[in-house]
C-alpha atoms as a PDB file:
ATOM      1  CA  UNK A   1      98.614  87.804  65.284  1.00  0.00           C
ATOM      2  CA  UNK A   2     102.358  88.486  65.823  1.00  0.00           C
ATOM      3  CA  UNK A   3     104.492  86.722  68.494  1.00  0.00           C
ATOM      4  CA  UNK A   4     104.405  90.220  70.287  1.00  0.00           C
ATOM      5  CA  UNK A   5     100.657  89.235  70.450  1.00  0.00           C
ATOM      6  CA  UNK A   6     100.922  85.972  72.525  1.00  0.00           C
ATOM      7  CA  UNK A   7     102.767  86.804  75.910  1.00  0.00           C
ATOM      8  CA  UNK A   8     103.295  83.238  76.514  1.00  0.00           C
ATOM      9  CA  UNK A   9     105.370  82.663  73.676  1.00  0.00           C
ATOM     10  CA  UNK A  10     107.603  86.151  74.725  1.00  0.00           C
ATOM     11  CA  UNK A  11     108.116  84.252  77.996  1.00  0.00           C
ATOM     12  CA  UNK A  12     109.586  81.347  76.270  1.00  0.00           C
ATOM     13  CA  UNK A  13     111.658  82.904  73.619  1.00  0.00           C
ATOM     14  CA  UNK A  14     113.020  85.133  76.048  1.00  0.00           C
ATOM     15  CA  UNK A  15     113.969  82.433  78.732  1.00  0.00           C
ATOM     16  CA  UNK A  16     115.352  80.591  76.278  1.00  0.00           C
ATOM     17  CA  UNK A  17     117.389  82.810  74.482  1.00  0.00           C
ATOM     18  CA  UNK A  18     118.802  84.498  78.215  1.00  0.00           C
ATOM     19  CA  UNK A  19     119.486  81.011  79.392  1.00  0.00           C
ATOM     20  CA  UNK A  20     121.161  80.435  76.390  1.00  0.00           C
ATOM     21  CA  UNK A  21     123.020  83.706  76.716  1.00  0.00           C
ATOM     22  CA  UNK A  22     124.156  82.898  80.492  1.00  0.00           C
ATOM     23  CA  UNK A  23     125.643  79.681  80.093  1.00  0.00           C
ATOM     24  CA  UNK A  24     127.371  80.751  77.007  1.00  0.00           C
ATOM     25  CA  UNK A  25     129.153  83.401  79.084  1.00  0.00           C
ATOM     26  CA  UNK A  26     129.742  80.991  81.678  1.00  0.00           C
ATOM     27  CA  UNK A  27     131.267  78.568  79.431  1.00  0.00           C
ATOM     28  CA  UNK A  28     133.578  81.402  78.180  1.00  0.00           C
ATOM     29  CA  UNK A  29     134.867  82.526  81.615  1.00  0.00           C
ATOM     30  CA  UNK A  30     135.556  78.055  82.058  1.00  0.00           C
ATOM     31  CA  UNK A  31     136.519  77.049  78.806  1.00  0.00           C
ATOM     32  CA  UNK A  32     137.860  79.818  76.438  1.00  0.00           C
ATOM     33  CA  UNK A  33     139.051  82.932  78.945  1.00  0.00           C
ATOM     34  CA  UNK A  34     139.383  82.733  82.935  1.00  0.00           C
ATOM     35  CA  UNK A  35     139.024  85.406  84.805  1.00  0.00           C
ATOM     36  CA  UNK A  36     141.521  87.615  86.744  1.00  0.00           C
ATOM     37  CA  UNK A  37     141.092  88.986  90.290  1.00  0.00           C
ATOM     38  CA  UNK A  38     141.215  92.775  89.026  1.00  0.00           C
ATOM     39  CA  UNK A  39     138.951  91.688  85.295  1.00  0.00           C
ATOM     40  CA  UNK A  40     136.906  90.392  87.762  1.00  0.00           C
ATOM     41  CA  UNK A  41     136.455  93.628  89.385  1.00  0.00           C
ATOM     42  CA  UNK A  42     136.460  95.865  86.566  1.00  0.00           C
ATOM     43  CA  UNK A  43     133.575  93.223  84.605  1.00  0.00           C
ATOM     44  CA  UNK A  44     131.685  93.886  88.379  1.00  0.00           C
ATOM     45  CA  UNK A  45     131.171  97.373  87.792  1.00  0.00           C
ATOM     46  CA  UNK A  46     130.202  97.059  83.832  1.00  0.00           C
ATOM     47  CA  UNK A  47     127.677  94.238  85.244  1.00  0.00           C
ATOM     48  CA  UNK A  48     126.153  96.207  87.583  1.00  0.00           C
ATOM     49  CA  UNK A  49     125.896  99.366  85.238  1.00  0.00           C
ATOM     50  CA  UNK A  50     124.555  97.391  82.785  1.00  0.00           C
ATOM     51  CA  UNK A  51     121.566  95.707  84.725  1.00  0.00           C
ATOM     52  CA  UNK A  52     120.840  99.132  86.435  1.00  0.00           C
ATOM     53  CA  UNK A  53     120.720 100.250  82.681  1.00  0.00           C
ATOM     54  CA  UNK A  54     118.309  97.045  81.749  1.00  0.00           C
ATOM     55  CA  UNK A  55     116.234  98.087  85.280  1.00  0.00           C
ATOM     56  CA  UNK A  56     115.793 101.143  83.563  1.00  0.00           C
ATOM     57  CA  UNK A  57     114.385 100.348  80.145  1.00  0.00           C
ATOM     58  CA  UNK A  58     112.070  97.288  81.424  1.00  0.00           C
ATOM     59  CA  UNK A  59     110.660 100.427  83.853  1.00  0.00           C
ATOM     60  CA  UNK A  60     109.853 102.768  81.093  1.00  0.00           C
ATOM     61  CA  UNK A  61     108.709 100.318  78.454  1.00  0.00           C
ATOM     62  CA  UNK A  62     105.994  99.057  81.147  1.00  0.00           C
ATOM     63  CA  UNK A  63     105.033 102.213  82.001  1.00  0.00           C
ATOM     64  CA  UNK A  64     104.695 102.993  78.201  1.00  0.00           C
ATOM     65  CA  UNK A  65     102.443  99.105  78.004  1.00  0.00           C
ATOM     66  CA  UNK A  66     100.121 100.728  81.415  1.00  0.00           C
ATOM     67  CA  UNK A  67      99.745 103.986  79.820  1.00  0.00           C
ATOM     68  CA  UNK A  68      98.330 102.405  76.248  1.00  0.00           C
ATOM     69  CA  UNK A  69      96.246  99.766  78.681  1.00  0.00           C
ATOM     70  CA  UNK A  70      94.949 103.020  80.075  1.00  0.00           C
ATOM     71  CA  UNK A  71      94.194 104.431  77.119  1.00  0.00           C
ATOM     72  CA  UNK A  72      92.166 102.132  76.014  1.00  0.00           C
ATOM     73  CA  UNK A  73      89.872 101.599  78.812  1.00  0.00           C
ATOM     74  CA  UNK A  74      89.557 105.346  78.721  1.00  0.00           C
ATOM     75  CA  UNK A  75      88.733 105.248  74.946  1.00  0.00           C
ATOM     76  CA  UNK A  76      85.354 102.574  76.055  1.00  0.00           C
ATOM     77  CA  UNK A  77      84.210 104.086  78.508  1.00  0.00           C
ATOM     78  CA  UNK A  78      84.092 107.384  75.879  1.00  0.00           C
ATOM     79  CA  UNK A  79      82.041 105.497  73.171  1.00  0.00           C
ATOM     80  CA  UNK A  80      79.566 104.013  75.660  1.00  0.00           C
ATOM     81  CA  UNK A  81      79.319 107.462  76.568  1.00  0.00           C
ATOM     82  CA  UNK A  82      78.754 108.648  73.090  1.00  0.00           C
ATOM     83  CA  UNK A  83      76.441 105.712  72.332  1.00  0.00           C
ATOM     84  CA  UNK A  84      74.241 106.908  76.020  1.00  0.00           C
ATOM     85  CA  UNK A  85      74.387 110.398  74.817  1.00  0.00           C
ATOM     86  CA  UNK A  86      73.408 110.096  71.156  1.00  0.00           C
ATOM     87  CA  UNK A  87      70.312 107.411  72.261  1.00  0.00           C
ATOM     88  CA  UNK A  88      68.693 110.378  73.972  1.00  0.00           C
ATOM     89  CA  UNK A  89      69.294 112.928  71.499  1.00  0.00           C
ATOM     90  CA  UNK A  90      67.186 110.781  69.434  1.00  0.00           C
ATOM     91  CA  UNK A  91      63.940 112.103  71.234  1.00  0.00           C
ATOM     92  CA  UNK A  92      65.276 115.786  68.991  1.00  0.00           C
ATOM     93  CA  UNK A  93      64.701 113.852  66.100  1.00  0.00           C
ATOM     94  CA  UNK A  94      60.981 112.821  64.356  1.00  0.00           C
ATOM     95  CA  UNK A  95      59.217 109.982  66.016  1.00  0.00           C
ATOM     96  CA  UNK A  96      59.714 107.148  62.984  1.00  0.00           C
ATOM     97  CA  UNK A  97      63.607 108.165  62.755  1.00  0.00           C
ATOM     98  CA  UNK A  98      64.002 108.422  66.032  1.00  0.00           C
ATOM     99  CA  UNK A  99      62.631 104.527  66.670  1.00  0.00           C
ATOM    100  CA  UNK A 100      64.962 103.658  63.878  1.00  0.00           C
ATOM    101  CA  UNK A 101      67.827 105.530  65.259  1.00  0.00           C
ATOM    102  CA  UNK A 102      67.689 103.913  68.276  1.00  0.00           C
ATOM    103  CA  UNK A 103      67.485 100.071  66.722  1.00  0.00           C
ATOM    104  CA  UNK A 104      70.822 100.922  64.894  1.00  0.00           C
ATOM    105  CA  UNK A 105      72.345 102.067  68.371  1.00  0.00           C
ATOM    106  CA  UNK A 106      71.345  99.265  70.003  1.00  0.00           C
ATOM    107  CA  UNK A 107      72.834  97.498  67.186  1.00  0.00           C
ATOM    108  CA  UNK A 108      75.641  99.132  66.862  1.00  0.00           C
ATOM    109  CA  UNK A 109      76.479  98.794  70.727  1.00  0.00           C
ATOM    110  CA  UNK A 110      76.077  95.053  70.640  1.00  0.00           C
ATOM    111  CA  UNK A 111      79.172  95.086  67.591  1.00  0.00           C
ATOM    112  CA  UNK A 112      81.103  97.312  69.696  1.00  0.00           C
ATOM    113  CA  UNK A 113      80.658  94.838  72.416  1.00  0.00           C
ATOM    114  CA  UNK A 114      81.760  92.164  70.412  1.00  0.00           C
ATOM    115  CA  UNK A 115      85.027  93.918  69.080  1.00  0.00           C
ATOM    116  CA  UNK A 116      86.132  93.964  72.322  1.00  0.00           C
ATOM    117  CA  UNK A 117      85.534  90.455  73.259  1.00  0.00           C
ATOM    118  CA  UNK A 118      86.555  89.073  70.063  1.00  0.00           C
ATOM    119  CA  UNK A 119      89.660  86.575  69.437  1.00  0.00           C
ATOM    120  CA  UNK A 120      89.652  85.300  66.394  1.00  0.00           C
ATOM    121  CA  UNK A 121      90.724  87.287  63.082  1.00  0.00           C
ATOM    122  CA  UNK A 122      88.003  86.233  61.163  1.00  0.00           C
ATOM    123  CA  UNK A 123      85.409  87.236  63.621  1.00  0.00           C
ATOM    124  CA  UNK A 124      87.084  90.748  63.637  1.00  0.00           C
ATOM    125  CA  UNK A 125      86.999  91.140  60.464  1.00  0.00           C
ATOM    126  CA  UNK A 126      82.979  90.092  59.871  1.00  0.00           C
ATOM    127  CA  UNK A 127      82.744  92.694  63.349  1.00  0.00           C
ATOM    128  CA  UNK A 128      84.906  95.457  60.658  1.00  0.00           C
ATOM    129  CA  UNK A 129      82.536  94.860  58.239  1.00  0.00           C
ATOM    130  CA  UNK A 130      79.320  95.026  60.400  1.00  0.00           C
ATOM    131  CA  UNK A 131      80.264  98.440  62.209  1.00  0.00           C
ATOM    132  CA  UNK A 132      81.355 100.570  58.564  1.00  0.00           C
ATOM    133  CA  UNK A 133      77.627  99.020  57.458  1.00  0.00           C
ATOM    134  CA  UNK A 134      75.957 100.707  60.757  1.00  0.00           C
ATOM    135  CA  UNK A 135      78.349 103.797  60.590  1.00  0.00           C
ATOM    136  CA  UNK A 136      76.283 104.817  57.027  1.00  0.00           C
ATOM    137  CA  UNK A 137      73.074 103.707  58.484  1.00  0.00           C
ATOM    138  CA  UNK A 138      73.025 105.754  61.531  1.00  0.00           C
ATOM    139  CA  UNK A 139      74.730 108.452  59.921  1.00  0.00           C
ATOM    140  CA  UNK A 140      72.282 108.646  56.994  1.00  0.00           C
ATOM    141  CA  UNK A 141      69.438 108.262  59.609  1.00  0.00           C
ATOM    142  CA  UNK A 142      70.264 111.362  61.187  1.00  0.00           C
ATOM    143  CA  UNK A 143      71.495 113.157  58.319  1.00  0.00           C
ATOM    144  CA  UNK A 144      67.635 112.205  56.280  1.00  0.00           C
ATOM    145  CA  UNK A 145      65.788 113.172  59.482  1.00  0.00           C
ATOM    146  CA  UNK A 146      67.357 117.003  60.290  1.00  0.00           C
ATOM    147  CA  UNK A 147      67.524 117.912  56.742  1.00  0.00           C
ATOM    148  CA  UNK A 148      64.553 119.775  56.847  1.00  0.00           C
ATOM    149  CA  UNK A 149      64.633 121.300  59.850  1.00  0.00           C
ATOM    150  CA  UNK A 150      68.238 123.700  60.211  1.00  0.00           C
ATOM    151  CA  UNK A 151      67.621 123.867  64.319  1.00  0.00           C
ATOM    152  CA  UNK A 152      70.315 123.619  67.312  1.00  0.00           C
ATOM    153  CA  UNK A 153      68.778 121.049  68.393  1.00  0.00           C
ATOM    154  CA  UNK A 154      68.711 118.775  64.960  1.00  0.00           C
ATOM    155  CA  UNK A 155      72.715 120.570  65.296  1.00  0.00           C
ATOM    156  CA  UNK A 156      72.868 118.542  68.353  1.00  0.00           C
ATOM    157  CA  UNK A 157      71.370 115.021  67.420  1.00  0.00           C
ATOM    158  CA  UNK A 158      74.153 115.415  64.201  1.00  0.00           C
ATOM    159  CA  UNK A 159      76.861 116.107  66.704  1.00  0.00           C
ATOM    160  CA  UNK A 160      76.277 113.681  69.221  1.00  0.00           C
ATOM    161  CA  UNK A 161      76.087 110.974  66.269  1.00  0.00           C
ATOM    162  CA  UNK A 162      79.819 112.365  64.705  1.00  0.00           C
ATOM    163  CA  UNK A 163      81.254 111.846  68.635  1.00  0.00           C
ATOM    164  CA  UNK A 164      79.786 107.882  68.353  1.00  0.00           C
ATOM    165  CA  UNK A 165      81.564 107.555  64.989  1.00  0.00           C
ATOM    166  CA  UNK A 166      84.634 109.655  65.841  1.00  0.00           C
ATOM    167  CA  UNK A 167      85.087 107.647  69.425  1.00  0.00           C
ATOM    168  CA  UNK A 168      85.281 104.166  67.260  1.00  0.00           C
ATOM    169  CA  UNK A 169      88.274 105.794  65.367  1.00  0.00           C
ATOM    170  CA  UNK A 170      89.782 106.729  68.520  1.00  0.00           C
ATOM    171  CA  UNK A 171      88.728 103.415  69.741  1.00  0.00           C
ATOM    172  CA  UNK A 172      90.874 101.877  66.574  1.00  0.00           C
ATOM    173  CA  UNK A 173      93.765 103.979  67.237  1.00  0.00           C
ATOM    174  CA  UNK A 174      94.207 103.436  71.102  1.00  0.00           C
ATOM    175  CA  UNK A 175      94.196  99.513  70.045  1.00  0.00           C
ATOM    176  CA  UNK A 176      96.790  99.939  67.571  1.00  0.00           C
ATOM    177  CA  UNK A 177      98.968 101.962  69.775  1.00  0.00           C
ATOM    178  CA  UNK A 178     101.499  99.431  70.573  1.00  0.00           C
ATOM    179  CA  UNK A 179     105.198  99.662  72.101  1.00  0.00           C
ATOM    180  CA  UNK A 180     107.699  99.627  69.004  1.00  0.00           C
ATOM    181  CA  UNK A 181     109.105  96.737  67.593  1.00  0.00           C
ATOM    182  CA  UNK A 182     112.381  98.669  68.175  1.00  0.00           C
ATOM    183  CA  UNK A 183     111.951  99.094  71.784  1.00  0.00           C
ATOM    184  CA  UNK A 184     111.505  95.292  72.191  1.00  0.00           C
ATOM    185  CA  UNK A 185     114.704  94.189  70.232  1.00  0.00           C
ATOM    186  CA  UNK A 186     116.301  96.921  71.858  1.00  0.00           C
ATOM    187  CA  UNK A 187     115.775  96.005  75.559  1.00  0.00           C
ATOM    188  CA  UNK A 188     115.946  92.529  74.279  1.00  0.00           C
ATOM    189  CA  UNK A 189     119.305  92.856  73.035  1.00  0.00           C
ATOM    190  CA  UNK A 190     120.311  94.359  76.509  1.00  0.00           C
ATOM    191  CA  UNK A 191     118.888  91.604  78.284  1.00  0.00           C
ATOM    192  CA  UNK A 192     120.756  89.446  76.523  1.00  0.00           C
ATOM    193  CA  UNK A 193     123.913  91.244  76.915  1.00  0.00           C
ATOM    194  CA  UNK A 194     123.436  91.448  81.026  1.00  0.00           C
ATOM    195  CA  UNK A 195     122.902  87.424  80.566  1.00  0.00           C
ATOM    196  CA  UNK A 196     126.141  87.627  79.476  1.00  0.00           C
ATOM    197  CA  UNK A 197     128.029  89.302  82.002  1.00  0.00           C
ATOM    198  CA  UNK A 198     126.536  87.661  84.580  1.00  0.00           C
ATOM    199  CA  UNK A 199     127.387  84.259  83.062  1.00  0.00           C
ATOM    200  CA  UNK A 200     130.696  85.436  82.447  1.00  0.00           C
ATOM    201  CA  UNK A 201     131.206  86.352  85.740  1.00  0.00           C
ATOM    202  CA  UNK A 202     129.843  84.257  87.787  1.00  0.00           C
ATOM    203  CA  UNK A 203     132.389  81.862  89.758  1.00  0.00           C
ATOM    204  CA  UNK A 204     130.943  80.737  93.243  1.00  0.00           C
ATOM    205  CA  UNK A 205     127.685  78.362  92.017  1.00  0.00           C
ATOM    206  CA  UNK A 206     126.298  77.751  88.667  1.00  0.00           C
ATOM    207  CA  UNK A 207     122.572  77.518  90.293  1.00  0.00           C
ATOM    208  CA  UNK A 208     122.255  81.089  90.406  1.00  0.00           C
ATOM    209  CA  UNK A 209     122.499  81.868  86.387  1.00  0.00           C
ATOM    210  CA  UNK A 210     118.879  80.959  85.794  1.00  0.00           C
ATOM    211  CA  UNK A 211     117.797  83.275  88.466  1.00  0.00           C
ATOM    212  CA  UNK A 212     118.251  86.734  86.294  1.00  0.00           C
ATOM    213  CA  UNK A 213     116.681  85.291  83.097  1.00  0.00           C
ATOM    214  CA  UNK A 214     113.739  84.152  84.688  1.00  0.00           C
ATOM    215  CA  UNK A 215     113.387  87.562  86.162  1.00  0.00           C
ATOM    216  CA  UNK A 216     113.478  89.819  83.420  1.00  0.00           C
ATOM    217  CA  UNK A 217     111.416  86.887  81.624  1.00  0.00           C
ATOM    218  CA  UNK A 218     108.150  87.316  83.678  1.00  0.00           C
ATOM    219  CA  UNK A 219     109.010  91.173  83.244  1.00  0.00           C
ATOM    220  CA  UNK A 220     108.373  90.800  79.115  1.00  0.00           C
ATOM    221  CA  UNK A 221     105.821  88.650  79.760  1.00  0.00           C
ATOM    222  CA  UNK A 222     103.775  91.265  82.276  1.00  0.00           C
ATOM    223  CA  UNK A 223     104.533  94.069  79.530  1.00  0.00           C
ATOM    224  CA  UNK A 224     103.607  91.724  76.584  1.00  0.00           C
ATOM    225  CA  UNK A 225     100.457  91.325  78.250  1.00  0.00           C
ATOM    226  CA  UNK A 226      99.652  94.255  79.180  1.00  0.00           C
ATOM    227  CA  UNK A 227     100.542  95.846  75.572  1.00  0.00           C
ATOM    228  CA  UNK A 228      98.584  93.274  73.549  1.00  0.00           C
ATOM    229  CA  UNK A 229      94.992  94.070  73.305  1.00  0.00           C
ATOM    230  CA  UNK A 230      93.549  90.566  72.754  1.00  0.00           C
ATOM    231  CA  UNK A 231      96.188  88.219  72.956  1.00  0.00           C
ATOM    232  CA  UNK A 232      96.554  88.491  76.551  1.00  0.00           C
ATOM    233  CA  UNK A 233      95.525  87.246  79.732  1.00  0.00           C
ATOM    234  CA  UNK A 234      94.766  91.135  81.304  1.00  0.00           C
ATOM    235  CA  UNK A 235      92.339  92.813  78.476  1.00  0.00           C
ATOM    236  CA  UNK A 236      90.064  95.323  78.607  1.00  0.00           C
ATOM    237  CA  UNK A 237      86.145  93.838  79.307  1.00  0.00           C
ATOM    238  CA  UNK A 238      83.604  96.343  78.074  1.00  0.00           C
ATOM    239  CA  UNK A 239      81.922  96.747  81.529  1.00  0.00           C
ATOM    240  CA  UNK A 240      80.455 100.370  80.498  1.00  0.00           C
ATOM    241  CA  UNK A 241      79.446  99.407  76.746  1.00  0.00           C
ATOM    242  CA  UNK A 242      77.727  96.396  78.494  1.00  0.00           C
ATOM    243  CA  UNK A 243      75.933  98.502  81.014  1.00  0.00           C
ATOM    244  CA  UNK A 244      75.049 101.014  78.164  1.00  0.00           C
ATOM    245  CA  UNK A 245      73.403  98.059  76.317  1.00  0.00           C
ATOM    246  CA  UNK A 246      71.181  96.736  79.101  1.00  0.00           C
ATOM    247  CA  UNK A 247      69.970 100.484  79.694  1.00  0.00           C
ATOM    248  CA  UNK A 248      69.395 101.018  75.737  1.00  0.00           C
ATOM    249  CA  UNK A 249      65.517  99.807  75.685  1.00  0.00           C
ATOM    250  CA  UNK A 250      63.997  98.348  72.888  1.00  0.00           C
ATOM    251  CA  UNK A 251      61.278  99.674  71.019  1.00  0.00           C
END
């Protein structure tokens, strides 16, 4: 799990590096070169340009974190559709396969369950492992059971079982559809640079310089959670997987 992964930690780095940042541009404006009346002026505008410009990019990038957070509620709610849809299609299927085709669902959906509420690397990994196992069980299942009988409706127990496997891919995908490194060093390095020119310019009270790095702080720490799938505090629960499982009836 990357640093990207624990919003926490993006808090802190990025306090401390922007508080870092603004005192080192107040200490040049003291120490190493004063300000003017008309620099003063003329570092107002770039100031204000620039935070206008970091505005803008902390905007976008959590719009770009909401729209993935999105994405992957809408890409649970699809499998536990799937799942629902391919447990009745079972009844198309011969009574022995169709008992056995339903154990592996109900199987399957409990894994699925357990992806998403999973922390721990190792856990995922056994979970990896578990689900590829079940993919060529149910898939064999269904393929063994309409072999002999070239029907629509053995057409449609095959295709609903290809949407349950192709949802977990788009599952997989949706999860590893992150915001780019780049964009974080990027607005990072802009953040930093407005920490600058505020420090730089500030001259009335030296209680105000924290107020801007806190700020955009909580900002990467609201996107950082948002963007990270299980590192953060706002995740996606499986609410209709769950529900799918307590409506899946054993045999």
């Amino acid at each position: 799990m990357s640093a990207i992964d624990s919003p926490f930690t993006v808090f802190a780095v990025a306090l401390v590096v922007q508080g870092l940042a603004v005192y080192a541009g107040d200490f040049l404006r003291r120490k190493v070169r004063p300000l003017g009346d008309k620099e003063r002026e003329d570092l107002g505008i770039v100031r204000a340009a620039s935070l206008t410009l970091l505005g803008l990019i902390i905007g976008f990038t959590f719009a770009m974190a909401v729209s993935r957070y999105d994405q992957r509620k809408n890409m649970e709610e699809a499998e536990a559709n799937a799942i629902g849809t391919e447990y009745l299609r079972a009844d198309l299927l011969p009574a022995n396969d169709a008992s056995h085709l339903r154990e592996l669902l109900r199987k399957y959906t409990e894994q699925r369950i357990s992806f998403y509420e999973a922390r721990d690397e190792r856990q995922i990994e056994r979970i990896g492992v578990t689900v590829e196992k079940l993919h060529a069980d149910l898939w064999t299942t269904v393929v063994r059971a309409t072999a002999g009988q070239q029907t629509p409706l053995a057409a449609l127990a095959v295709a609903g079982m290809n949407d349950v496997l192709n949802s977990q891919g788009y599952t997989q995908a949706a999860w590893w559809n992150r915001i780019p490194i780049a964009a974080w060093a990027l607005m990072g390095l802009i953040a930093i640079s407005c920490c600058l020119l505020v420090g730089y310019g500030e001259h009335r009270t030296r209680g105000f310089l924290l107020v801007l790095p806190l700020i955009v702080s909580i900002s990467f720490f609201l996107i950082a959670d948002i963007d990270s799938p299980r590192g953060g505090v706002i995740r996606v629960t499986p609410y209709n997987l769950i529900s799918q499982y307590h409506s899946l009836k054993p045999n």
